[in-house]
N, C-alpha and C. Protein backbone atom coordinates (compact mmCIF):
# COMPACT_ATOMS: atom_id res chain seq x y z
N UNK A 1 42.98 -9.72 28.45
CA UNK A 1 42.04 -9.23 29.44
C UNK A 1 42.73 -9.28 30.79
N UNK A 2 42.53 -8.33 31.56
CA UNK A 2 43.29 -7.91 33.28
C UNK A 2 41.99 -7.63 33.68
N UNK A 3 41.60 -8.24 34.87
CA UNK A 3 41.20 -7.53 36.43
C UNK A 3 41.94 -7.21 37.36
N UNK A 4 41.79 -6.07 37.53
CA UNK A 4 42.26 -5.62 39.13
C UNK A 4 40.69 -4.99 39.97
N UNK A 5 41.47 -5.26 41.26
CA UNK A 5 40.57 -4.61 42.48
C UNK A 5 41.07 -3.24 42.79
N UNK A 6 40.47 -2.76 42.75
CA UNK A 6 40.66 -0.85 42.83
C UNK A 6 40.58 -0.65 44.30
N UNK A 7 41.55 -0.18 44.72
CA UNK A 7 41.53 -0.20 46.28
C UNK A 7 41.14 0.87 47.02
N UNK A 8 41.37 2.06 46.00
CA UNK A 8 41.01 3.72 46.11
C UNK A 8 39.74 3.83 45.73
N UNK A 9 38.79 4.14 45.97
CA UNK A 9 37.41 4.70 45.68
C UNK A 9 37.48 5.89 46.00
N UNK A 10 37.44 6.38 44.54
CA UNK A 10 37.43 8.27 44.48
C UNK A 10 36.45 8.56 45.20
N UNK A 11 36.62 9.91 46.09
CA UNK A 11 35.76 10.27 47.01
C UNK A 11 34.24 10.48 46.76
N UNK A 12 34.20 11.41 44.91
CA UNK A 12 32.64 11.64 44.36
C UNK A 12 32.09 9.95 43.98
N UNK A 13 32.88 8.80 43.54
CA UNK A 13 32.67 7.94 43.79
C UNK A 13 31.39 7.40 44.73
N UNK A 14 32.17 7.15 45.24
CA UNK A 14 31.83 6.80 46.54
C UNK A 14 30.26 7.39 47.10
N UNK A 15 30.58 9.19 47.03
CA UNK A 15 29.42 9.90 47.41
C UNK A 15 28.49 10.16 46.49
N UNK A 16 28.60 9.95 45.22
CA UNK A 16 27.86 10.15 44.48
C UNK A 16 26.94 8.85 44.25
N UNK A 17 27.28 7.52 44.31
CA UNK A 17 26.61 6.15 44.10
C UNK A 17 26.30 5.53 45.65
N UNK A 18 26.61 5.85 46.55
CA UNK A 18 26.26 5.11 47.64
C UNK A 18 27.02 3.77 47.66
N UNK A 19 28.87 3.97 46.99
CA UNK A 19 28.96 2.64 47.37
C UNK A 19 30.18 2.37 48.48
N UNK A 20 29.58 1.49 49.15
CA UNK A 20 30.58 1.00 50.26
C UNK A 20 31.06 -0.62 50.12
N UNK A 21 31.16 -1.15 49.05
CA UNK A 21 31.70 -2.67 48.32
C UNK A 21 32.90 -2.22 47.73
N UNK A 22 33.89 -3.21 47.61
CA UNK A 22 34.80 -3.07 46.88
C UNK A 22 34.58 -3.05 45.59
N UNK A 23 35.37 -2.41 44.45
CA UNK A 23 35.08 -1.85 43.53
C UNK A 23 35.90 -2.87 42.56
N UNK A 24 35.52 -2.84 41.51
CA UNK A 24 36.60 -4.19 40.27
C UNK A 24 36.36 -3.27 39.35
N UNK A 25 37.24 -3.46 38.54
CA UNK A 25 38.25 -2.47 37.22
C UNK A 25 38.55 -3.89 36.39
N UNK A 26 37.21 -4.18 35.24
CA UNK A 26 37.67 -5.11 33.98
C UNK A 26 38.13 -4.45 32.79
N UNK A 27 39.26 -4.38 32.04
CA UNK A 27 39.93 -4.07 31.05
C UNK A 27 39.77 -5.43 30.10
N UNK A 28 38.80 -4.65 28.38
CA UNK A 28 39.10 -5.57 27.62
C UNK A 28 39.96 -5.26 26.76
N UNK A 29 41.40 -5.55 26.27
CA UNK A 29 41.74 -5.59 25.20
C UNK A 29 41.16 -5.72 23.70
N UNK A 30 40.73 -5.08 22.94
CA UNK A 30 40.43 -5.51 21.67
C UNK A 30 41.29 -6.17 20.46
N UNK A 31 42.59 -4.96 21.42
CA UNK A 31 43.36 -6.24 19.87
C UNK A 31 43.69 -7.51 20.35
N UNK A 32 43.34 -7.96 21.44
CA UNK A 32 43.48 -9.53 21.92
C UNK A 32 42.30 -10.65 21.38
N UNK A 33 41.78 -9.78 21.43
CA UNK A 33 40.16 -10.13 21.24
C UNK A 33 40.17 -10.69 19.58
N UNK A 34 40.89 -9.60 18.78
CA UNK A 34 40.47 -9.22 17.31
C UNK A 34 41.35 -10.82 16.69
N UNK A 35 42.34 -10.89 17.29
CA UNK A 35 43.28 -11.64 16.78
C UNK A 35 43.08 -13.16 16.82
N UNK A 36 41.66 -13.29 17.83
CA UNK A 36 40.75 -14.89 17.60
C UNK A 36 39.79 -14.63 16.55
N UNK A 37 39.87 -13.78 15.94
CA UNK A 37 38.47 -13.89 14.85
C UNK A 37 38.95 -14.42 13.46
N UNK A 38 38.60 -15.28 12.32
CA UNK A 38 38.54 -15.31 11.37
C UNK A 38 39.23 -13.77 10.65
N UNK A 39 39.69 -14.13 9.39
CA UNK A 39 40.63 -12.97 8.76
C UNK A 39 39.09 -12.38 8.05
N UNK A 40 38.50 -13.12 7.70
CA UNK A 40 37.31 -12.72 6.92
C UNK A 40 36.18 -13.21 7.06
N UNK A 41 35.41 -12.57 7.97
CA UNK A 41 34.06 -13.50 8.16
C UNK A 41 33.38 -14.15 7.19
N UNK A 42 33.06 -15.51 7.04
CA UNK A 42 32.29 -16.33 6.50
C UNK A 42 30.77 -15.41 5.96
N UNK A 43 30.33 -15.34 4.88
CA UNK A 43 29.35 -14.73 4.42
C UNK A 43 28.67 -15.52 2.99
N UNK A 44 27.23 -16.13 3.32
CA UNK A 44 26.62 -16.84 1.97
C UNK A 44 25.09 -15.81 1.90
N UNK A 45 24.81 -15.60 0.31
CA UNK A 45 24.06 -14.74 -0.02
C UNK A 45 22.67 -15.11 0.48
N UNK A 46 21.61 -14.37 1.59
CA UNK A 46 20.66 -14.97 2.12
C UNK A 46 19.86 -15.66 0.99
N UNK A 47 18.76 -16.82 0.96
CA UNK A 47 17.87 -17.48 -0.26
C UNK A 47 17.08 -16.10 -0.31
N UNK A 48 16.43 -16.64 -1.45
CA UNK A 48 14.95 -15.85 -2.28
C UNK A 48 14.23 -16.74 -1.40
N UNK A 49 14.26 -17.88 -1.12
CA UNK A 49 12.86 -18.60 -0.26
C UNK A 49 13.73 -18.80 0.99
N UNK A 50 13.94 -18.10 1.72
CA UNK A 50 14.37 -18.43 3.06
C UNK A 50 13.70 -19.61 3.93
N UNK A 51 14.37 -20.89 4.41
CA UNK A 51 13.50 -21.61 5.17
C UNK A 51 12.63 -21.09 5.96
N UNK A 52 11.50 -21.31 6.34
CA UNK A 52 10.53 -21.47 7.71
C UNK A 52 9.90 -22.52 8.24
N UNK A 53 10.12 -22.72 9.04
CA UNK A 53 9.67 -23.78 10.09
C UNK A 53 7.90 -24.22 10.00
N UNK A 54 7.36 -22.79 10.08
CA UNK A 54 5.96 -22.79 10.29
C UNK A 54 5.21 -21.65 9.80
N UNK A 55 5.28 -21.51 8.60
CA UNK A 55 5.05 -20.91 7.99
C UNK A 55 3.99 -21.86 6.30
N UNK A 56 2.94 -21.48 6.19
CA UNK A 56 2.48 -22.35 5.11
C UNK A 56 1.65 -20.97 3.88
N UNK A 57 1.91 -21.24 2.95
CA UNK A 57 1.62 -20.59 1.56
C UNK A 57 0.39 -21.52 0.93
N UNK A 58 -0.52 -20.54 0.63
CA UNK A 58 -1.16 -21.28 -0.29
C UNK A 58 -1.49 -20.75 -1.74
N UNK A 59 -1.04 -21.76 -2.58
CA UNK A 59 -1.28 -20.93 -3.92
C UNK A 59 -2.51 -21.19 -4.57
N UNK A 60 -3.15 -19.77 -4.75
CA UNK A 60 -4.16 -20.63 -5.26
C UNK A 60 -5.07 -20.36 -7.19
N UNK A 61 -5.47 -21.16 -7.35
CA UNK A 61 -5.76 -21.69 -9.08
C UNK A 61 -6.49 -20.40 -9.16
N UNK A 62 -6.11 -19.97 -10.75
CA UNK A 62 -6.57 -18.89 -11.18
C UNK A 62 -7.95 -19.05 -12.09
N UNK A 63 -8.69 -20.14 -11.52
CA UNK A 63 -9.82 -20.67 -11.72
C UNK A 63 -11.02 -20.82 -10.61
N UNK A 64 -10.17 -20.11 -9.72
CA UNK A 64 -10.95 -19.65 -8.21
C UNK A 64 -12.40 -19.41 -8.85
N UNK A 65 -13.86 -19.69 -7.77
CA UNK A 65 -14.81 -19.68 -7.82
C UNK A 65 -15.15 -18.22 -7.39
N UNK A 66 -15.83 -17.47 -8.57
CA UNK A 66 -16.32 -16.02 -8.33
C UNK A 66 -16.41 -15.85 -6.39
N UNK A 67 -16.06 -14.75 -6.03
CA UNK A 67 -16.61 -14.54 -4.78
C UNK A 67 -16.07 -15.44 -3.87
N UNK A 68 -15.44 -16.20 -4.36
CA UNK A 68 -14.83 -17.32 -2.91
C UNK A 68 -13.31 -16.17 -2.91
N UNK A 69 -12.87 -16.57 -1.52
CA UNK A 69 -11.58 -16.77 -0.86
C UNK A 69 -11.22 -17.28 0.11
N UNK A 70 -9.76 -17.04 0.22
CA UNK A 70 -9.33 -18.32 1.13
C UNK A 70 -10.20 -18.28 2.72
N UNK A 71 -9.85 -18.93 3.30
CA UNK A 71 -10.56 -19.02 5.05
C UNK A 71 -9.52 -18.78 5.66
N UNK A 72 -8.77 -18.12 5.98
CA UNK A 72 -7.68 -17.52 7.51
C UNK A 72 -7.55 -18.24 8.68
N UNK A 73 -8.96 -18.45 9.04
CA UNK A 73 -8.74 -19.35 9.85
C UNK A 73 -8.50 -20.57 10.01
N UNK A 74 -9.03 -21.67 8.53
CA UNK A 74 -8.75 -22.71 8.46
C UNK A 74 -7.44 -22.73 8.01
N UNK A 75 -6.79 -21.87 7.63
CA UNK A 75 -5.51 -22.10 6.87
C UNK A 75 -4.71 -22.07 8.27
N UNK A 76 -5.11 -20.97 9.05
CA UNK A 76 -3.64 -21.28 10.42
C UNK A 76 -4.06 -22.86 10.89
N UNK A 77 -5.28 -23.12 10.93
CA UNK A 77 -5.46 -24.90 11.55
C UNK A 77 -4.58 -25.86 11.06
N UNK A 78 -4.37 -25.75 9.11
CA UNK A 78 -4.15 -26.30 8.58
C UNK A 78 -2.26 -25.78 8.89
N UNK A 79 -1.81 -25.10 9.14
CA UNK A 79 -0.28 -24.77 9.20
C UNK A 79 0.05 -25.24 10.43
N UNK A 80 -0.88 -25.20 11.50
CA UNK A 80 -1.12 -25.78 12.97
C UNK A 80 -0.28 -27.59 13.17
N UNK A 81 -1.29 -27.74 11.86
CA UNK A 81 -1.31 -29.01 11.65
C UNK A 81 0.19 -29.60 11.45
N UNK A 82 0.93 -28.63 10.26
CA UNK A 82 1.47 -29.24 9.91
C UNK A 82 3.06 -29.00 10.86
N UNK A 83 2.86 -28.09 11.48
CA UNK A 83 3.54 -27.36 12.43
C UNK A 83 3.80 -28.71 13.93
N UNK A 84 2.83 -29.30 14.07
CA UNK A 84 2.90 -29.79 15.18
C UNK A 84 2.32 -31.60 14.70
N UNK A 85 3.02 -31.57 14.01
CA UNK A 85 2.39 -33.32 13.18
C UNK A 85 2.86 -34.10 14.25
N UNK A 86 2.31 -35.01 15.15
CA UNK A 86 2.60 -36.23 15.76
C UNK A 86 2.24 -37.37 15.58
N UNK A 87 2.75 -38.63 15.57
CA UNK A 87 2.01 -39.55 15.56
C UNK A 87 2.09 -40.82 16.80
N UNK A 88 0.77 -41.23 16.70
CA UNK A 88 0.30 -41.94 18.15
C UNK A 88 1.23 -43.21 18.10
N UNK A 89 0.60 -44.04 16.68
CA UNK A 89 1.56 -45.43 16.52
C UNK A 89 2.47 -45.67 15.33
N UNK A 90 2.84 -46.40 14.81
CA UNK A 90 3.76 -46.94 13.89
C UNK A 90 3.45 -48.59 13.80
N UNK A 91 2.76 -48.78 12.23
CA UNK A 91 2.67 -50.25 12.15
C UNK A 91 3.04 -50.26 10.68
N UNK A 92 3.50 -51.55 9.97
CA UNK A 92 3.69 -51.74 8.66
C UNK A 92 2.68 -51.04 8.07
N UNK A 93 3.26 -50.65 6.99
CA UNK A 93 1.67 -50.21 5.52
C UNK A 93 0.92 -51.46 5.10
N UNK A 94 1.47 -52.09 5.08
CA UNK A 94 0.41 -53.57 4.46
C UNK A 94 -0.36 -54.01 5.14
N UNK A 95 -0.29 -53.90 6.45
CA UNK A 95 -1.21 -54.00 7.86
C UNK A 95 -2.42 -53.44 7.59
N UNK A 96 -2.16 -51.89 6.95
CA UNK A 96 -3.27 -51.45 6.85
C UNK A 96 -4.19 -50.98 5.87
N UNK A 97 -5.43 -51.49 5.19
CA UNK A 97 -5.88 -51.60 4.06
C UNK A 97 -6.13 -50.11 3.58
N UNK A 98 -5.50 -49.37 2.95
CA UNK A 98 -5.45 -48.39 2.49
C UNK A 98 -6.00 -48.91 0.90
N UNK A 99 -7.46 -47.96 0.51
CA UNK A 99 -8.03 -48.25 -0.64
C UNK A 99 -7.32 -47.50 -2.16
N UNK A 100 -7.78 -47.99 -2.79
CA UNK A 100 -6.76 -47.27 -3.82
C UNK A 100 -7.53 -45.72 -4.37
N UNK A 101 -8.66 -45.29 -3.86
CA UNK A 101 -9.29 -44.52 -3.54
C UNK A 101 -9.45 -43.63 -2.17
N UNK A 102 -8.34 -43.66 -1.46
CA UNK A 102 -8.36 -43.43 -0.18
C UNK A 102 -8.32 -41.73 -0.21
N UNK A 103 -8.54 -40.79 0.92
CA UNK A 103 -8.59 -39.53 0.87
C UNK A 103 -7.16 -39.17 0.93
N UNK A 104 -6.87 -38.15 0.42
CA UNK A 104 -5.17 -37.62 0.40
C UNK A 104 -5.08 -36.51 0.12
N UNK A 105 -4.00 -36.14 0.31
CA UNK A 105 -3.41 -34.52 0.47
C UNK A 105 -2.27 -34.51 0.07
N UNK A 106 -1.63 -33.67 -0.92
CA UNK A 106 -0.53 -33.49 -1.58
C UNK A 106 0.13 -31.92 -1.47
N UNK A 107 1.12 -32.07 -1.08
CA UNK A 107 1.95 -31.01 -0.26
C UNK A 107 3.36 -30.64 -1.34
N UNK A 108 3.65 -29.83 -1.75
CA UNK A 108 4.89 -29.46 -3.28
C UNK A 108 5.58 -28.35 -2.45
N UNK A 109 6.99 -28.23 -2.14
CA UNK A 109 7.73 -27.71 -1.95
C UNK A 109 8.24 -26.40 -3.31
N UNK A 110 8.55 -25.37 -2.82
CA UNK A 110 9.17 -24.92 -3.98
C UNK A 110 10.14 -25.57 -5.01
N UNK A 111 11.15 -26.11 -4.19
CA UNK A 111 12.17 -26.85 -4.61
C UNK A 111 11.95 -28.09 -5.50
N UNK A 112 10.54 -28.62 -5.66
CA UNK A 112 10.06 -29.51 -6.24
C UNK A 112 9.97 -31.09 -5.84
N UNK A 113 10.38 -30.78 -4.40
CA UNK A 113 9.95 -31.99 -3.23
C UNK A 113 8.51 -32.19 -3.26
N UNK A 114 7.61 -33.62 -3.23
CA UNK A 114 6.24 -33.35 -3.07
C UNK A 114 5.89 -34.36 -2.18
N UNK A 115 4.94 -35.00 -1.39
CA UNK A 115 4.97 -36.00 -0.21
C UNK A 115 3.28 -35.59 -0.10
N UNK A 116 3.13 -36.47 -0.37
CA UNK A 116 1.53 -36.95 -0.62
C UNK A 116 1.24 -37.66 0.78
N UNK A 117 0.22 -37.30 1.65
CA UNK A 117 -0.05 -37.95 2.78
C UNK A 117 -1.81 -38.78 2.07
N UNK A 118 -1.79 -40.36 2.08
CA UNK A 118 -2.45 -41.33 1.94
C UNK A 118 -3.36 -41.46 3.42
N UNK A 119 -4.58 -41.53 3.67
CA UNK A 119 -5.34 -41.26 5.06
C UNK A 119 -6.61 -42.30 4.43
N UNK A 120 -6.08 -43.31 5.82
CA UNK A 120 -7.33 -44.61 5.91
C UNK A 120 -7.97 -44.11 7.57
N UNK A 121 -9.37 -44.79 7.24
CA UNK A 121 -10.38 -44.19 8.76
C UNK A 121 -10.77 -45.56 8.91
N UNK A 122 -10.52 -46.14 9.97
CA UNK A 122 -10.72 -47.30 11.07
C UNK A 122 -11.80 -47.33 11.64
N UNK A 123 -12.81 -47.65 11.57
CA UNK A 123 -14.22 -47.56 12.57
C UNK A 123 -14.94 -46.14 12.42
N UNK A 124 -15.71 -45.54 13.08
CA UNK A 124 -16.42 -44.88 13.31
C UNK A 124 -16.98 -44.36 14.47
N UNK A 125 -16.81 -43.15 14.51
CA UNK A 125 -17.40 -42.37 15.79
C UNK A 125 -16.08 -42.11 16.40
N UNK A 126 -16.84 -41.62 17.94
CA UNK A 126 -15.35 -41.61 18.44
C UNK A 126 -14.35 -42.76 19.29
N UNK A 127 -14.94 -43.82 18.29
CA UNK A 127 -13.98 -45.30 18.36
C UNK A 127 -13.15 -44.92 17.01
N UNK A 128 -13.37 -44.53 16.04
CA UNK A 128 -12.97 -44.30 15.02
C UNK A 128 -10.72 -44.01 15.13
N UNK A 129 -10.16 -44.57 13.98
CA UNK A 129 -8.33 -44.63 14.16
C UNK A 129 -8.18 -44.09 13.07
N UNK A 130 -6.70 -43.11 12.71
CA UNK A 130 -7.00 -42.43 11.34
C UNK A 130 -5.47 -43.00 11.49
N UNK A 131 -5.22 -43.53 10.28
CA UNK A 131 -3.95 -43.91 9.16
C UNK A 131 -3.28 -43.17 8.72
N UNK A 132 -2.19 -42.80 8.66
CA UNK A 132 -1.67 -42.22 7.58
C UNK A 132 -0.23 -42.81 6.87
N UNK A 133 -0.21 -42.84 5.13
CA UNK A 133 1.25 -43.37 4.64
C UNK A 133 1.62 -41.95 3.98
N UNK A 134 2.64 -42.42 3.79
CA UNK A 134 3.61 -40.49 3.22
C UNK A 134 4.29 -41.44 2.23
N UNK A 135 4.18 -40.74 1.25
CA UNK A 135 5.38 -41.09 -0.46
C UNK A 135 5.35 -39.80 -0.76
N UNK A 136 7.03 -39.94 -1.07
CA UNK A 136 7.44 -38.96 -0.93
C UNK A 136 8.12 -38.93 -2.79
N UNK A 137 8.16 -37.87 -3.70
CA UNK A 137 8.79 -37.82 -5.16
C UNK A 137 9.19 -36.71 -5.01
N UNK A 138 9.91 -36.72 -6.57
CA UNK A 138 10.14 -35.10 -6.95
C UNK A 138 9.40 -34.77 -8.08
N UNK A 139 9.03 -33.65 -7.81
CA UNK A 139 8.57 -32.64 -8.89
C UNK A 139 9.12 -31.40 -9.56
N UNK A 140 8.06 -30.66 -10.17
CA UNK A 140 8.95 -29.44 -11.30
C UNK A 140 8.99 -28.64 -9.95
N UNK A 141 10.19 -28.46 -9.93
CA UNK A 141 10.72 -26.87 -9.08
C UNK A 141 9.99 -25.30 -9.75
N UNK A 142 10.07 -24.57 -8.57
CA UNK A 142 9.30 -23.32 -9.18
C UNK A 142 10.80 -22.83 -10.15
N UNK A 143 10.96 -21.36 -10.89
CA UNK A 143 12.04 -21.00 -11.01
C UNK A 143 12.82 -20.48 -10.16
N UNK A 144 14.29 -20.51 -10.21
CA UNK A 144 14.98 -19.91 -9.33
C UNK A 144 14.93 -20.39 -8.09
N UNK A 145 13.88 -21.46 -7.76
CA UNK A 145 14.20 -21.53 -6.10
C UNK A 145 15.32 -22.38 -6.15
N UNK A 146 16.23 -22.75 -4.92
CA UNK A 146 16.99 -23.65 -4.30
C UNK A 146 17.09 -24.27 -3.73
N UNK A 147 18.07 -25.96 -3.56
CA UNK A 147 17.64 -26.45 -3.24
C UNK A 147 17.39 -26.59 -1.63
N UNK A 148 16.81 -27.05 -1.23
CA UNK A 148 16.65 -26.77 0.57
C UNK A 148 17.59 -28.03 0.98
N UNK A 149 18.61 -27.00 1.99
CA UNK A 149 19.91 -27.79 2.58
C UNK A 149 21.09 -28.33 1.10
N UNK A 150 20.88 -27.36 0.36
CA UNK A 150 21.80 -28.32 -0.62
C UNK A 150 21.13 -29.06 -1.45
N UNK A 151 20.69 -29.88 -1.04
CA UNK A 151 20.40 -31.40 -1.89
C UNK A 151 18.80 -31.11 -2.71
N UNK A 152 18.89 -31.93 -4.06
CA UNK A 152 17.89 -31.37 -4.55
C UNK A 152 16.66 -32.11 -4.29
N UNK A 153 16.11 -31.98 -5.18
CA UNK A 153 14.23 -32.70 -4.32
C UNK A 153 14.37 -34.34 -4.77
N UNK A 154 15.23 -34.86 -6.10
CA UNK A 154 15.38 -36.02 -5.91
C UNK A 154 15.57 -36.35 -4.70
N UNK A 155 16.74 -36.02 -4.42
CA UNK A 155 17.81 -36.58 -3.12
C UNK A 155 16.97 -36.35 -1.90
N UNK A 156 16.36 -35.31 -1.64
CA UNK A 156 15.56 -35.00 -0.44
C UNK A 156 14.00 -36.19 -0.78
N UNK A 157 13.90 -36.77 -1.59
CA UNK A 157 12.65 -37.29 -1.90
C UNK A 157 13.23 -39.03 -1.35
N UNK A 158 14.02 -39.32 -2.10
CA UNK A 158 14.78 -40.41 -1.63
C UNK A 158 15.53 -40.69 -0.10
N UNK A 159 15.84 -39.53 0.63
CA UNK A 159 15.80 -39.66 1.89
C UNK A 159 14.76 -39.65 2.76
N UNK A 160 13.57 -39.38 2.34
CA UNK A 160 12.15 -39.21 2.89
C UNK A 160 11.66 -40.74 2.88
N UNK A 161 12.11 -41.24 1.43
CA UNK A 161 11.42 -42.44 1.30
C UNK A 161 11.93 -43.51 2.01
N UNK A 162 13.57 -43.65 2.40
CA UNK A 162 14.10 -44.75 2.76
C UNK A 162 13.58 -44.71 4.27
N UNK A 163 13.08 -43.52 4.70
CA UNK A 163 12.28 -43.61 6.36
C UNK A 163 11.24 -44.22 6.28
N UNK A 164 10.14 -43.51 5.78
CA UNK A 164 8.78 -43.82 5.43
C UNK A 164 8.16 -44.91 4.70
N UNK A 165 8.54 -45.51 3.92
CA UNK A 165 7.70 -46.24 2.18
C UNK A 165 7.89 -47.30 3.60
N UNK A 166 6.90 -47.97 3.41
CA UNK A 166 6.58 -49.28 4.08
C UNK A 166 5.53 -49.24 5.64
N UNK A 167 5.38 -47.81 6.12
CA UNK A 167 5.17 -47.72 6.76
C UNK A 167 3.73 -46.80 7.32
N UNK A 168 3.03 -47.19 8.09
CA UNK A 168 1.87 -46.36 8.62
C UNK A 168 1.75 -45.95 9.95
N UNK A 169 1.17 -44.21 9.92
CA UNK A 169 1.74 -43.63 11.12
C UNK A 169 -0.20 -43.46 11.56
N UNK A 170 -0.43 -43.77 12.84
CA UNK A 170 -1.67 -43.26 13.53
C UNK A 170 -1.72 -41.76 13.83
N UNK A 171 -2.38 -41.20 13.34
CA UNK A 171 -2.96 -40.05 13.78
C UNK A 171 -3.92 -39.43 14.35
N UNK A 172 -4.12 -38.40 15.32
CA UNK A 172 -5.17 -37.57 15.92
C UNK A 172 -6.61 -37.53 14.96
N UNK A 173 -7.55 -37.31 15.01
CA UNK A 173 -8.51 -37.47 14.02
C UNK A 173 -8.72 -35.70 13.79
N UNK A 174 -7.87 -34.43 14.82
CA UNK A 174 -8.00 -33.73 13.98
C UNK A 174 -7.22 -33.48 13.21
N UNK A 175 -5.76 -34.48 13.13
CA UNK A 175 -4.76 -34.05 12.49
C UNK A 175 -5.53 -34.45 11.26
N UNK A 176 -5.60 -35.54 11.08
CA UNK A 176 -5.87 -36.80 9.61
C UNK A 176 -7.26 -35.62 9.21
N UNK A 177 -8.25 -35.50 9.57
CA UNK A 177 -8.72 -34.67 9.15
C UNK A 177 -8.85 -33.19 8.42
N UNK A 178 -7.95 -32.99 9.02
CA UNK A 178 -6.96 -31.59 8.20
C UNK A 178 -6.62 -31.97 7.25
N UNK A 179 -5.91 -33.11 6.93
CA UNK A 179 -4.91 -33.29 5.79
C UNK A 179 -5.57 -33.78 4.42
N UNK A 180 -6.68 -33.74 4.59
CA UNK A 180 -7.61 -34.22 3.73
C UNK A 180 -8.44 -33.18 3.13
N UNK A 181 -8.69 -31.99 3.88
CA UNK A 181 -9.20 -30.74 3.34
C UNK A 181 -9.22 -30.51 2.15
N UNK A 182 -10.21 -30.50 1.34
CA UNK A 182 -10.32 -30.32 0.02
C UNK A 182 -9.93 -28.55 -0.41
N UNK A 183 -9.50 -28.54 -1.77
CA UNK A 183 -9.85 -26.78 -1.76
C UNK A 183 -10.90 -26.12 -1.30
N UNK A 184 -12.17 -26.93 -1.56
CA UNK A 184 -13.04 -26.18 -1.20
C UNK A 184 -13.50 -25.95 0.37
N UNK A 185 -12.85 -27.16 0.90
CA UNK A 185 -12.73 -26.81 2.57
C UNK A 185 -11.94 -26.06 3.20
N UNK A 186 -11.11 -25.62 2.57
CA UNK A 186 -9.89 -23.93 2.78
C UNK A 186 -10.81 -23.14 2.00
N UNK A 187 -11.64 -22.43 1.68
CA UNK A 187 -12.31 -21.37 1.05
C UNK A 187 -13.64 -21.14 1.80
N UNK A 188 -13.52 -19.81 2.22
CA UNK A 188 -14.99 -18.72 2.69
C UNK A 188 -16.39 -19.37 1.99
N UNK A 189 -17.03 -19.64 2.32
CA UNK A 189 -18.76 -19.79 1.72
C UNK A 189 -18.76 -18.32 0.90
N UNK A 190 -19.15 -18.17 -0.58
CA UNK A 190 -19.44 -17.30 -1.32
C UNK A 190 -20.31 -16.09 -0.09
N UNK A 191 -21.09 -16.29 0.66
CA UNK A 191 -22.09 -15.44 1.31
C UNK A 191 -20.95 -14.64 2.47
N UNK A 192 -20.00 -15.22 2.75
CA UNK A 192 -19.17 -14.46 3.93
C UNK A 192 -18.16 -14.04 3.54
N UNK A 193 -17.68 -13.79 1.86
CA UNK A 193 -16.24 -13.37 1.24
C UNK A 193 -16.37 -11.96 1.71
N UNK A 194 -15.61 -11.27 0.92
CA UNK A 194 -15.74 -9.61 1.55
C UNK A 194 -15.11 -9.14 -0.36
């Protein structure tokens, strides 16, 4: 690559653009250019399940209730949710009496990652604290999918766990509430399906 300053400004130049600044002349070389690139660009075949960030699927049982379907709107709440998960505190799991009946939500990756969110409720009203523990396993993979980042849903299940297992995260009461949504709380009232 050369710059020079052009010292001549052709006359239509000049009269044709209105310019009275000195003028610069950048020259790129390409074969200078070409000769930093890789001999062969790096190329891996895009996935069949391409990651997304925020993006949520719901599959649903082919035992669906006549006339129901899904709710649109609760489902972006529910992707909302999972899109923007925070949590308030961090205390041991044994701290907090989580029943062996407690409300939960179970979440399955294609890949056959699954992470069950466990949700205890603290008081009542709006004094009320919502709990949450995450265990994390593997499950049956769909076919053909892959694994996400490489590693398969064991390995991704076992790195989930060595964070989490022991531990309870506080949550928003509309998060914890979301996560508990039954099927039938993602589905239209039979009277408003279409």
């Amino acid at each position: 690559m050369r710059a020079n300053t052009v010292t001549k400004k052709p006359r239509y130049a000049a009269a044709a653009f209105d310019i009275d600044e000195p003028v610069f002349l950048l020259e790129l070389w390409l074969e200078d250019l070409v000769r930093h690139l890789p001999e062969r660009p790096a190329y891996a075949a895009p996935s069949k399940f391409p990651e997304v960030r925020q993006d949520v699927s719901l599959l649903v049982d082919a035992d669906l209730p006549a006339g129901r379907s899904a709710d649109s709107n609760k489902l972006e709440r529910l992707q909302g949710t999972f899109a923007s998960l925070s949590m308030q505190e961090v205390r041991a799991a044994e701290k907090i009496p989580f029943a062996e009946d407690a409300p939960r939500s179970r979440v399955a990756t294609l890949d056959g990652l699954v992470v069950e969110a466990v949700v205890h409720k603290e008081g009542e009203g709006d004094d009320a604290a919502f709990w949450v523990r995450f265990l994390a396993s593997a499950g049956e993979a769909w076919p053909g999918a892959s694994p996400a980042d490489g590693k398969s849903a064991p390995e991704q299940a076992a790195t989930l766990a060595a964070r989490l297992d022991g531990w309870a995260f506080k949550l928003s009461r509309w998060s914890a509430e979301r996560l508990v949504w039954t099927r039938d709380d993602l589905l239209q009232p039979a009277d408003k399906t279409t």
